[in-house]
N, C-alpha and C. Protein backbone atom coordinates (compact mmCIF):
# COMPACT_ATOMS: atom_id res chain seq x y z
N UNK A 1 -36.93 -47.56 1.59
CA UNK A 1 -35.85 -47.72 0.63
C UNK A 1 -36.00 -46.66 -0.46
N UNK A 2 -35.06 -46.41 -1.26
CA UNK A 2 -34.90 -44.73 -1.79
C UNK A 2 -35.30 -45.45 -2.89
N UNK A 3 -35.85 -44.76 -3.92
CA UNK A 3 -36.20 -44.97 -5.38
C UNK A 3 -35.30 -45.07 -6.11
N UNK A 4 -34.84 -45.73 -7.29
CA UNK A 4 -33.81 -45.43 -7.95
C UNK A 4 -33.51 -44.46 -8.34
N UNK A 5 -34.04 -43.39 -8.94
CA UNK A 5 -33.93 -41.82 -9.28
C UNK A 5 -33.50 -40.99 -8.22
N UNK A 6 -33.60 -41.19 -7.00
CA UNK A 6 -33.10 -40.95 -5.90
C UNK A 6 -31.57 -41.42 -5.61
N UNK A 7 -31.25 -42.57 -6.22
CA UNK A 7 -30.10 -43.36 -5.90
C UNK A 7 -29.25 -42.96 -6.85
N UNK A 8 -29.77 -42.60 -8.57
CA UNK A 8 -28.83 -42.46 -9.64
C UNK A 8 -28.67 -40.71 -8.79
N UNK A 9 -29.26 -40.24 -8.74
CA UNK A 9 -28.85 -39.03 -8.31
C UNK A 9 -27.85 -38.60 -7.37
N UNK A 10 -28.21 -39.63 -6.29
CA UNK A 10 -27.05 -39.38 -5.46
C UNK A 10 -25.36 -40.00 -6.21
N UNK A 11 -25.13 -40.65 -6.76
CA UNK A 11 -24.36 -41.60 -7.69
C UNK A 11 -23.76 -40.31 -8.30
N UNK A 12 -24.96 -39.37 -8.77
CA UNK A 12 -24.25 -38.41 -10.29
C UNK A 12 -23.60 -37.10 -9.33
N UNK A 13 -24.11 -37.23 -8.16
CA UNK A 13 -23.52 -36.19 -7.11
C UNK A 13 -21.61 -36.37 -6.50
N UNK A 14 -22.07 -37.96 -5.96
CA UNK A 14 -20.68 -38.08 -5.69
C UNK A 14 -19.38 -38.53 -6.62
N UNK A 15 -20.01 -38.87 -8.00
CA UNK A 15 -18.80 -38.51 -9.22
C UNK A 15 -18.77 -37.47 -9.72
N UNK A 16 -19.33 -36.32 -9.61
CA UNK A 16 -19.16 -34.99 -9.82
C UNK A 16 -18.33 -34.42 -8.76
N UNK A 17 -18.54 -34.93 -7.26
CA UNK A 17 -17.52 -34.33 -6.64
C UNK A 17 -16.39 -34.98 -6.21
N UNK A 18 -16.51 -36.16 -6.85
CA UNK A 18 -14.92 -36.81 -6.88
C UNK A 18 -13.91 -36.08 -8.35
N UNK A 19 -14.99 -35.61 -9.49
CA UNK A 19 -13.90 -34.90 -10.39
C UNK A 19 -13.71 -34.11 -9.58
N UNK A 20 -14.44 -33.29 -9.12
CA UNK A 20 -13.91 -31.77 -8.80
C UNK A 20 -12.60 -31.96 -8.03
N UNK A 21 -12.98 -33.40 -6.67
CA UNK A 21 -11.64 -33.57 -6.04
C UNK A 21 -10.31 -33.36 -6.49
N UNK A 22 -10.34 -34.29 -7.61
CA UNK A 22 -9.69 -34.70 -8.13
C UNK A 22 -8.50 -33.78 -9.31
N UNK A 23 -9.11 -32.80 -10.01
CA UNK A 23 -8.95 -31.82 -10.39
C UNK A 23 -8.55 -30.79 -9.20
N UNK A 24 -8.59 -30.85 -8.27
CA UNK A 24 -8.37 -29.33 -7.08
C UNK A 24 -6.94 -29.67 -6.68
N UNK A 25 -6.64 -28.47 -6.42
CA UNK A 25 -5.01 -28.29 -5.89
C UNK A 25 -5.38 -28.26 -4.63
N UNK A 26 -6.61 -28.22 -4.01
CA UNK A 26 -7.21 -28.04 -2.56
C UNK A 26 -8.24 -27.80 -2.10
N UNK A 27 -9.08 -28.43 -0.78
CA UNK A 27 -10.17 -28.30 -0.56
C UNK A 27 -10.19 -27.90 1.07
N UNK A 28 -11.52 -27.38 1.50
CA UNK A 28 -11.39 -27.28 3.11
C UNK A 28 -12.92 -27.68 3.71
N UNK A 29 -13.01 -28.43 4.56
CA UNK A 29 -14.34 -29.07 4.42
C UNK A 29 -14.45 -27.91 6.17
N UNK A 30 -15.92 -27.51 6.10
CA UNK A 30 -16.10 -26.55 6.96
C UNK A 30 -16.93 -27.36 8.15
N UNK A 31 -17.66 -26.81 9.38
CA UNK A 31 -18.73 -27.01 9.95
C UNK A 31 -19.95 -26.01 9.57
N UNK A 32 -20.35 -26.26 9.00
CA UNK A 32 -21.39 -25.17 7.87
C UNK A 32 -22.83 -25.39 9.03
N UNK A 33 -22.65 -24.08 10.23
CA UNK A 33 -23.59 -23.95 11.04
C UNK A 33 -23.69 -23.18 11.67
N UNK A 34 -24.77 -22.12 11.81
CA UNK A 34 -25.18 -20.50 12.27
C UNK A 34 -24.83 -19.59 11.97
N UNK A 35 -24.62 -19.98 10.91
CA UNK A 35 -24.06 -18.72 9.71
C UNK A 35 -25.27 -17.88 9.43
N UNK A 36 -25.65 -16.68 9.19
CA UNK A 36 -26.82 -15.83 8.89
C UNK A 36 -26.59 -16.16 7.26
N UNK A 37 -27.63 -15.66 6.58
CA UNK A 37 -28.32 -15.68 5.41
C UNK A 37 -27.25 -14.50 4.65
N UNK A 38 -27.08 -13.24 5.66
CA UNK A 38 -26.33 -12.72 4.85
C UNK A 38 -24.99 -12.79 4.68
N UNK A 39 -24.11 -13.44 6.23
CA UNK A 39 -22.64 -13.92 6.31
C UNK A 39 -22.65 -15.04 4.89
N UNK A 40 -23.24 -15.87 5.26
CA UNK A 40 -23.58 -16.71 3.83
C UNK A 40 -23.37 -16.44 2.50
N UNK A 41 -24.31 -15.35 2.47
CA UNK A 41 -24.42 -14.69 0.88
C UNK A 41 -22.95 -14.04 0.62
N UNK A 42 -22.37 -13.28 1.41
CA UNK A 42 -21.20 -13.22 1.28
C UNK A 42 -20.04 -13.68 1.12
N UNK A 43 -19.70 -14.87 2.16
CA UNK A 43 -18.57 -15.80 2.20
C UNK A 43 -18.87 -16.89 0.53
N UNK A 44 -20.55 -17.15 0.23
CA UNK A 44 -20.42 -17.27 -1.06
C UNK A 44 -19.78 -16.85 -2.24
N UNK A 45 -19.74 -15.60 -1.97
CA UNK A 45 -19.81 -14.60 -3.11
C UNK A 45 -18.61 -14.24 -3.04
N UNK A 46 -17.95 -14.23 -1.92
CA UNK A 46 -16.65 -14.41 -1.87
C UNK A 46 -15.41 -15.61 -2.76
N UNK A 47 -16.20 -16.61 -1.96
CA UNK A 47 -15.71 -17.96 -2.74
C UNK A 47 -15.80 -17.85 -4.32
N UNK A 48 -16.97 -17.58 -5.25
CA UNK A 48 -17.35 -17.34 -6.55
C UNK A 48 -15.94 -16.39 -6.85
N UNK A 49 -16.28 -15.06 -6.43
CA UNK A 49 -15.12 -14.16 -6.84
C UNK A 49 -13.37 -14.94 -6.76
N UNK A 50 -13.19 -15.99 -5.68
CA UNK A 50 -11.91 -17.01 -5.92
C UNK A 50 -11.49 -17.61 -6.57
N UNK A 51 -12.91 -18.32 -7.26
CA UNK A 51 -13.16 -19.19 -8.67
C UNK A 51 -12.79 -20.81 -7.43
N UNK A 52 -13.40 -20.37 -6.55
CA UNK A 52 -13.38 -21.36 -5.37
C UNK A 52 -15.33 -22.50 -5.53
N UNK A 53 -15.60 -23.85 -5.70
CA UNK A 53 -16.67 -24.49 -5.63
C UNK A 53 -16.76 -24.60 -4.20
N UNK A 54 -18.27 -24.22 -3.90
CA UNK A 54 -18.59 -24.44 -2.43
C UNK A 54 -19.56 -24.99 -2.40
N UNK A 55 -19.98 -26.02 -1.99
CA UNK A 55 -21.12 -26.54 -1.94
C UNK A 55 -21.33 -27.37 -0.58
N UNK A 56 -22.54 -27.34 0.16
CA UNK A 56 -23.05 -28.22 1.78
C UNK A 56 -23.85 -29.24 1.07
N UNK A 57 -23.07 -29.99 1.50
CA UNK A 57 -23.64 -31.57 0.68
C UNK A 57 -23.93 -33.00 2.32
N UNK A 58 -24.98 -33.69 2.00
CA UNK A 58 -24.76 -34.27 2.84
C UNK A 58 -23.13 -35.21 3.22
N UNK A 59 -23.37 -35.64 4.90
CA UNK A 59 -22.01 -36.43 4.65
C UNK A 59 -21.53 -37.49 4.23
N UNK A 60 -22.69 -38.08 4.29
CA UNK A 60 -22.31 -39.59 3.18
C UNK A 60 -21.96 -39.76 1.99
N UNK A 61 -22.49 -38.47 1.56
CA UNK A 61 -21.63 -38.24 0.28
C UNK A 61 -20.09 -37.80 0.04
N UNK A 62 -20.09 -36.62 0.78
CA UNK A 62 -18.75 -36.57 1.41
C UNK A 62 -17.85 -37.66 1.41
N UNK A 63 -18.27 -38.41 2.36
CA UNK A 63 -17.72 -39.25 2.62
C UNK A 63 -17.11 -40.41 2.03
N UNK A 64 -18.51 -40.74 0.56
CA UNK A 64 -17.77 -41.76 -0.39
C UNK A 64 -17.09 -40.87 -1.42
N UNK A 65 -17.31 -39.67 -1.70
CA UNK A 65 -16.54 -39.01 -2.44
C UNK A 65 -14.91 -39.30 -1.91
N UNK A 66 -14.65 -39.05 -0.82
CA UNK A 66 -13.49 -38.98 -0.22
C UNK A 66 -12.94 -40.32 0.11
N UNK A 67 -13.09 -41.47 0.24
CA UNK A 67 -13.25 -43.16 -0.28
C UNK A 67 -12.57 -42.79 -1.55
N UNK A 68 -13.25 -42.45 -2.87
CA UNK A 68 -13.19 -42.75 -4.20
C UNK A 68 -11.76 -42.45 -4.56
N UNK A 69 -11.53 -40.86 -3.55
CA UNK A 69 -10.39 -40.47 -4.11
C UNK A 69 -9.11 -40.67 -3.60
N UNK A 70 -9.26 -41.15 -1.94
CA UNK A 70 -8.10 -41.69 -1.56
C UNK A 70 -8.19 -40.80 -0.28
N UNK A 71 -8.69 -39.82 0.02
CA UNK A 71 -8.78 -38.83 1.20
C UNK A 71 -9.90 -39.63 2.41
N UNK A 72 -9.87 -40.80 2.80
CA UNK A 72 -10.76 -41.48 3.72
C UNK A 72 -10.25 -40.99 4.99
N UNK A 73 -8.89 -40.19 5.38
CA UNK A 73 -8.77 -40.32 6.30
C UNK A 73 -9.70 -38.69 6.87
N UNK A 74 -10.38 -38.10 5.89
CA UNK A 74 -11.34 -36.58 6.16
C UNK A 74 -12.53 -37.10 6.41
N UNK A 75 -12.75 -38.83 6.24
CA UNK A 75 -14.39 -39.23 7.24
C UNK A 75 -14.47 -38.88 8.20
N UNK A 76 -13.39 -38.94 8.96
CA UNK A 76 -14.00 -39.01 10.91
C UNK A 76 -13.94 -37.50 10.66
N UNK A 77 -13.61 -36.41 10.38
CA UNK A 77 -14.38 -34.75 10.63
C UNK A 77 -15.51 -34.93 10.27
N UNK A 78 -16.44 -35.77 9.12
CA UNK A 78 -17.58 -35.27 8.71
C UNK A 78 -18.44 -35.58 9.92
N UNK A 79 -18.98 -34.75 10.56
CA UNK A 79 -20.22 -34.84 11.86
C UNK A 79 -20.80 -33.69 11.81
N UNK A 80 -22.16 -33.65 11.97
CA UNK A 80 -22.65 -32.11 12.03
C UNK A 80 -23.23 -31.64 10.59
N UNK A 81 -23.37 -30.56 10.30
CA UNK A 81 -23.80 -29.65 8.82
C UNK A 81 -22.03 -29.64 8.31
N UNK A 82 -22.04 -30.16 7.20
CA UNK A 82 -20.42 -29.76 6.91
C UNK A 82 -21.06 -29.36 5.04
N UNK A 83 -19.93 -28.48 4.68
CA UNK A 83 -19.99 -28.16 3.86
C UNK A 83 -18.18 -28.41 3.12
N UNK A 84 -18.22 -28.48 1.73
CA UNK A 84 -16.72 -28.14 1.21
C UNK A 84 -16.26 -27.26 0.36
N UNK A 85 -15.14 -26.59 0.75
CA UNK A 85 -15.26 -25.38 -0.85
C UNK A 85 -13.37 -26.26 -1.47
N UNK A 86 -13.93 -26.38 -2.70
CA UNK A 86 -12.99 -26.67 -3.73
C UNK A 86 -12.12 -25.67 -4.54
N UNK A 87 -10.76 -25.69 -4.48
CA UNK A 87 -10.09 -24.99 -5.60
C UNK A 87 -8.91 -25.25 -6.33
N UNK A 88 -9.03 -24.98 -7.90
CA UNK A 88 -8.42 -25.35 -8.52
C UNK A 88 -7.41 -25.02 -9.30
N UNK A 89 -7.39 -23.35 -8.72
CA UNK A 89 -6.09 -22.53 -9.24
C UNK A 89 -5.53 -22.09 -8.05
N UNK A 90 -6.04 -21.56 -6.92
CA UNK A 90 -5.31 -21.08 -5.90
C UNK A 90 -5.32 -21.65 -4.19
N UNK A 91 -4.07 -22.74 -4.33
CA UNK A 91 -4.27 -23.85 -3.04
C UNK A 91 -5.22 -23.03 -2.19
N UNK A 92 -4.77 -21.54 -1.87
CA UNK A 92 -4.47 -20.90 -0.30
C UNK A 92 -6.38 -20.10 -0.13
N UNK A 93 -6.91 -19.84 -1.36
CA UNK A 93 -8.14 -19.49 -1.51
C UNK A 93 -9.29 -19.67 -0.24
N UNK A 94 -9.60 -21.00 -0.81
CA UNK A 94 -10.09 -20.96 0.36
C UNK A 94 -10.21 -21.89 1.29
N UNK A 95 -8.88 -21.64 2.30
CA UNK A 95 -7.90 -21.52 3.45
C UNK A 95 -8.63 -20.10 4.09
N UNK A 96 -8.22 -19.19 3.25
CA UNK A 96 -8.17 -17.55 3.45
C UNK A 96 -9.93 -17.14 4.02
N UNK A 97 -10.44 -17.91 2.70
CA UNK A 97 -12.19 -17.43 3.06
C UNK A 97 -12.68 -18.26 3.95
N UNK A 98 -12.38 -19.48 4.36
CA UNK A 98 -13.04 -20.05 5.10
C UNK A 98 -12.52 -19.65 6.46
N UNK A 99 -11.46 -19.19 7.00
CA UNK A 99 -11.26 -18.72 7.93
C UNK A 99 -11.42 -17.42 8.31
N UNK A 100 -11.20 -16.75 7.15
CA UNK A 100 -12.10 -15.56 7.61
C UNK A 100 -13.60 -15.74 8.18
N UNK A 101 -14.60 -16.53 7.90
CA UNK A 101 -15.60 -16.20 8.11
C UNK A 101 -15.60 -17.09 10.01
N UNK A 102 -15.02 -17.84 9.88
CA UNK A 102 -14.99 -18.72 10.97
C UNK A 102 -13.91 -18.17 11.92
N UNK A 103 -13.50 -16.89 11.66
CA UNK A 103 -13.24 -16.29 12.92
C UNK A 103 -14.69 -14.87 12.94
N UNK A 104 -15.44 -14.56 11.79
CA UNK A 104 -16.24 -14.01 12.60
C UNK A 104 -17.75 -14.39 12.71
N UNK A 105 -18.06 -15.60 12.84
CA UNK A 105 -18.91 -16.32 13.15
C UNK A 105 -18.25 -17.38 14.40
N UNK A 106 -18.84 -17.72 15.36
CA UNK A 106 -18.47 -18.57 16.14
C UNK A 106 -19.27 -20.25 16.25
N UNK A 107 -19.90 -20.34 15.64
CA UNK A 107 -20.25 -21.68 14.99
C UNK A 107 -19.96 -22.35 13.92
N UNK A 108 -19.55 -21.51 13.34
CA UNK A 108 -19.12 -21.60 11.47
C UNK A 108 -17.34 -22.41 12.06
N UNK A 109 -16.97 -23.28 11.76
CA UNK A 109 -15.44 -23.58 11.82
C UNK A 109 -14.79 -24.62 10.71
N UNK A 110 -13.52 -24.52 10.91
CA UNK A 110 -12.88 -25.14 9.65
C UNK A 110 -12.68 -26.55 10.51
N UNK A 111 -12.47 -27.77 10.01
CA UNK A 111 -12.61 -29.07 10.52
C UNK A 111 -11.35 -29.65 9.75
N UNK A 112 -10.59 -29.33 8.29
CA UNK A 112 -9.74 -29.43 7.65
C UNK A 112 -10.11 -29.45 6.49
N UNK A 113 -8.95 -30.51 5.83
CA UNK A 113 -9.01 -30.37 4.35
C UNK A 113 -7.84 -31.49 3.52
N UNK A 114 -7.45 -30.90 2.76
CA UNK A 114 -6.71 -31.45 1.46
C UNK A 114 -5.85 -31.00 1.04
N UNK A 115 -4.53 -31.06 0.78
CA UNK A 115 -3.87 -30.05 -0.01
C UNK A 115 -2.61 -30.95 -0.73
N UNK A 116 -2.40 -31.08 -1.98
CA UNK A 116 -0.97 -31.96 -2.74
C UNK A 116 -1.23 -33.61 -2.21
N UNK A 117 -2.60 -33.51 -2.35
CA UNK A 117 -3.65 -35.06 -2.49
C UNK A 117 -2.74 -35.70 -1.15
N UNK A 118 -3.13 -34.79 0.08
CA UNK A 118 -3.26 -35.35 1.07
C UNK A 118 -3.95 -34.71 2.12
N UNK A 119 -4.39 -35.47 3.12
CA UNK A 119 -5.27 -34.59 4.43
C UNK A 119 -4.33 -34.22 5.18
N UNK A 120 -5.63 -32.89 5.85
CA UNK A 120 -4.92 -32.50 6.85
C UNK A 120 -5.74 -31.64 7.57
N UNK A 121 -5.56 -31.41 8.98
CA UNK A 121 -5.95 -30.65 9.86
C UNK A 121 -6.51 -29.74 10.01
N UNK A 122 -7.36 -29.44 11.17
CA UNK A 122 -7.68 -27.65 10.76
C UNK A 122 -6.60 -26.79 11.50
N UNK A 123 -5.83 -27.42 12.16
CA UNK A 123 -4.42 -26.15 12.28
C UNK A 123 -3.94 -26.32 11.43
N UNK A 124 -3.83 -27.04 10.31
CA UNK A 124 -2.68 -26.72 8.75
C UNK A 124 -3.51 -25.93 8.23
N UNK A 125 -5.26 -26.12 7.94
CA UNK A 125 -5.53 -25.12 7.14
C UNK A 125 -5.51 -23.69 7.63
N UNK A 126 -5.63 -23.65 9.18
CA UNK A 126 -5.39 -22.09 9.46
C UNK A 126 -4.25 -21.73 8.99
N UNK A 127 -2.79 -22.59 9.00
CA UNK A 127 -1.39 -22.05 8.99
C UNK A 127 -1.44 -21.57 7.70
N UNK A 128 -1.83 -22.19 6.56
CA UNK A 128 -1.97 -21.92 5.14
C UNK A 128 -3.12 -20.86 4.88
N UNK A 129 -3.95 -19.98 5.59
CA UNK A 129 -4.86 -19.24 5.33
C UNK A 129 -3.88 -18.18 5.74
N UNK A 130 -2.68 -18.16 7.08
CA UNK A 130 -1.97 -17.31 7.02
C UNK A 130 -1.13 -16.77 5.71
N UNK A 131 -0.65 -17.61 5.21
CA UNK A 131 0.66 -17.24 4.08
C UNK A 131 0.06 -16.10 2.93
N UNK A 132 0.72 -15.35 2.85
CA UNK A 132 0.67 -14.19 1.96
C UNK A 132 -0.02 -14.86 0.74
N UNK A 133 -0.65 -14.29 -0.39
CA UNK A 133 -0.95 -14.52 -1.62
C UNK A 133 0.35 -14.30 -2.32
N UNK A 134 -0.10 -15.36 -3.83
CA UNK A 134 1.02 -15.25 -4.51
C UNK A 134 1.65 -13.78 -4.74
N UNK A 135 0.96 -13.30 -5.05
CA UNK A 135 1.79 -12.31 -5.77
C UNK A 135 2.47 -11.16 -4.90
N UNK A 136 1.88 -11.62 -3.32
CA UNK A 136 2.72 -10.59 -2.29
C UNK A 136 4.13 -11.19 -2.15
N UNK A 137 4.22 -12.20 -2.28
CA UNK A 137 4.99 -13.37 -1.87
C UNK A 137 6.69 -12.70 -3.31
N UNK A 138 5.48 -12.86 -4.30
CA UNK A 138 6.49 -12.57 -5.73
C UNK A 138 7.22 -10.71 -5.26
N UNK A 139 6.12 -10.02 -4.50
CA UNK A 139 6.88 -8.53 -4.78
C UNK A 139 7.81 -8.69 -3.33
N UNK A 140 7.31 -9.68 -2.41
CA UNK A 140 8.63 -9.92 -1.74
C UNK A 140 9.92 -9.87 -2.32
N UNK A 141 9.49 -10.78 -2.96
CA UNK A 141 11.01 -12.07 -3.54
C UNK A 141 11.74 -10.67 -3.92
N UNK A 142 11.10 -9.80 -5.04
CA UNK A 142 11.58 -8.91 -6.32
C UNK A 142 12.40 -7.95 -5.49
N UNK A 143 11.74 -7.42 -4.96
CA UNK A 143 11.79 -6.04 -3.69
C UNK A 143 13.42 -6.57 -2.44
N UNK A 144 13.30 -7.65 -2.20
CA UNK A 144 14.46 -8.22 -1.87
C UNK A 144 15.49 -8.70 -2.49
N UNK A 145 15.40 -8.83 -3.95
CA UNK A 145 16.62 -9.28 -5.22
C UNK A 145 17.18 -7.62 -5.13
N UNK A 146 15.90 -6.86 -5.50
CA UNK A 146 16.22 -5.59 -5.80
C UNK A 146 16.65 -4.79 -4.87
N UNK A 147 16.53 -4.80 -3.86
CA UNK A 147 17.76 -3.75 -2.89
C UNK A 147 19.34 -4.45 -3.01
N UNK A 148 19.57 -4.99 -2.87
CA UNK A 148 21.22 -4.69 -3.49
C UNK A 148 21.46 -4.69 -4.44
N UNK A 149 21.01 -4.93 -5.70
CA UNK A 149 21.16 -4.21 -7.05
C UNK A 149 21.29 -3.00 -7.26
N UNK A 150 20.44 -2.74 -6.89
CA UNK A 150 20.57 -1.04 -6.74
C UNK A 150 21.48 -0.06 -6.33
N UNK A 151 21.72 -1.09 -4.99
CA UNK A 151 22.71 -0.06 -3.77
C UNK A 151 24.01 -0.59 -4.62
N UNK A 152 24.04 -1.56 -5.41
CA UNK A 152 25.52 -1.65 -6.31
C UNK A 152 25.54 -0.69 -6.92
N UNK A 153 24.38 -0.58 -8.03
CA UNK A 153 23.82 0.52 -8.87
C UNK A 153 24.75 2.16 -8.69
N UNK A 154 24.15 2.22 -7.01
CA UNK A 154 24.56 3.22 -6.61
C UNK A 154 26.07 3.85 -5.97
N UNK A 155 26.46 2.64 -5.81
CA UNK A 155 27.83 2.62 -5.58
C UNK A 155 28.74 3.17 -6.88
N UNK A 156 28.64 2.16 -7.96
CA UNK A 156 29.58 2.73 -9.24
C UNK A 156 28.79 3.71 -9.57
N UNK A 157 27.38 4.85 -9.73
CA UNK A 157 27.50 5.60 -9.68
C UNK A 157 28.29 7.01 -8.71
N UNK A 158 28.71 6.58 -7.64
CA UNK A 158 29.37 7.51 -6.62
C UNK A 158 30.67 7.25 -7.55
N UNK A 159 31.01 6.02 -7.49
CA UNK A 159 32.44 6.11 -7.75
C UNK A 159 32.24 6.76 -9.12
N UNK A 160 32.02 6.93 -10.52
CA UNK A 160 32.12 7.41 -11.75
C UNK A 160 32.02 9.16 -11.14
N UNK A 161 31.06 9.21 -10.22
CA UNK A 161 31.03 10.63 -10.16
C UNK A 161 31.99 11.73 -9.69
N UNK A 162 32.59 10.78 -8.43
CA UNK A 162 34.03 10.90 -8.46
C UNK A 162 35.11 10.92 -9.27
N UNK A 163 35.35 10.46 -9.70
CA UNK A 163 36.30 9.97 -10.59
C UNK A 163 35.74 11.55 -11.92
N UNK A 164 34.73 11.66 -11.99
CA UNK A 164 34.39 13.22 -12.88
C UNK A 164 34.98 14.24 -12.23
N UNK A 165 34.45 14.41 -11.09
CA UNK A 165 34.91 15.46 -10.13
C UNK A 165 36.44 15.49 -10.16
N UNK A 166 37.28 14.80 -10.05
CA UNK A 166 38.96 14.81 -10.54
C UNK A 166 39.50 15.12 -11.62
N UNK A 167 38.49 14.48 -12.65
CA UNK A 167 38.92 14.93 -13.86
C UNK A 167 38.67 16.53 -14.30
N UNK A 168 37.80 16.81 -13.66
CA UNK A 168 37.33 18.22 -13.80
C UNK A 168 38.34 19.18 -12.89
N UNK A 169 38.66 18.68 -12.01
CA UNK A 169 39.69 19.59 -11.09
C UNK A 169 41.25 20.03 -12.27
């Protein structure tokens, strides 16, 4: 039987990662296994640079974390080494990093996740690791307002220029 210091600990673990839950616009719980030391250090350092929390926690913790917050239906993925990365400004984050690495590792895989405080799949989180980042998304939008503005733009300039060219005749 675990010591109590053992027990408050685990306790201060899984209400720390029920805020974080709770607070995130999205999470992706991985299979966190045969990853090298340095794929690791990277896909870390990756995540950090996202402002993405990653942490391999056992699954029972996981697990009542995800109880606490209403996401019970992400128990049955936890099997195996699982790890979760949390984020709290950019849903698609890490969607993006966790699949990157888990297409180039072949043990490493995404199992699912969370997203607008509900579960979901690991084909939703691949579909959402696809979608552009915001701000490609925004010079879409702009870049497509802005071609026919322009080509109006350019129109009443032809016509004014015309309309010079007559007057000048």
């Amino acid at each position: 039987m675990p010591s109590n210091s053992v027990l408050e600990q685990k306790k201060a673990i899984v209400a720390d990662l029920v805020e974080k839950m709770k607070k995130a616009q999205s999470g992706v719980l991985v299979q966190y296994q045969g990853i090298t030391v340095e794929n690791d250090t990277k896909m870390r350092a990756a995540f950090r640079k996202a402002g993405v929390d990653y942490m391999v926690l056992k699954n029972t913790l996981i697990g009542r974390a995800c109880d606490e917050v209403g996401y019970g239906a992400m128990k049955d993925k936890l099997n195996g080494m699982s790890a979760i990365a949390i984020s709290y400004e950019d849903p698609i984050a890490p969607a993006k990093i966790a699949k990157e690495y888990a297409d180039k590792v072949e043990t490493f895989e995404i199992k699912g996740g969370f997203i607008d405080n509900g579960v979901v799949d690991a084909d939703a989180v691949k579909a959402l690791a696809e979608i552009p980042s915001k701000e490609v998304l925004l010079a879409r939008f702009l870049g497509s307002i802005q071609g026919p503005i322009s080509g109006f733009a350019r129109a009443i300039q032809a016509v004014i220029d015309k309309g010079n060219e007559a007057v000048a005749e």
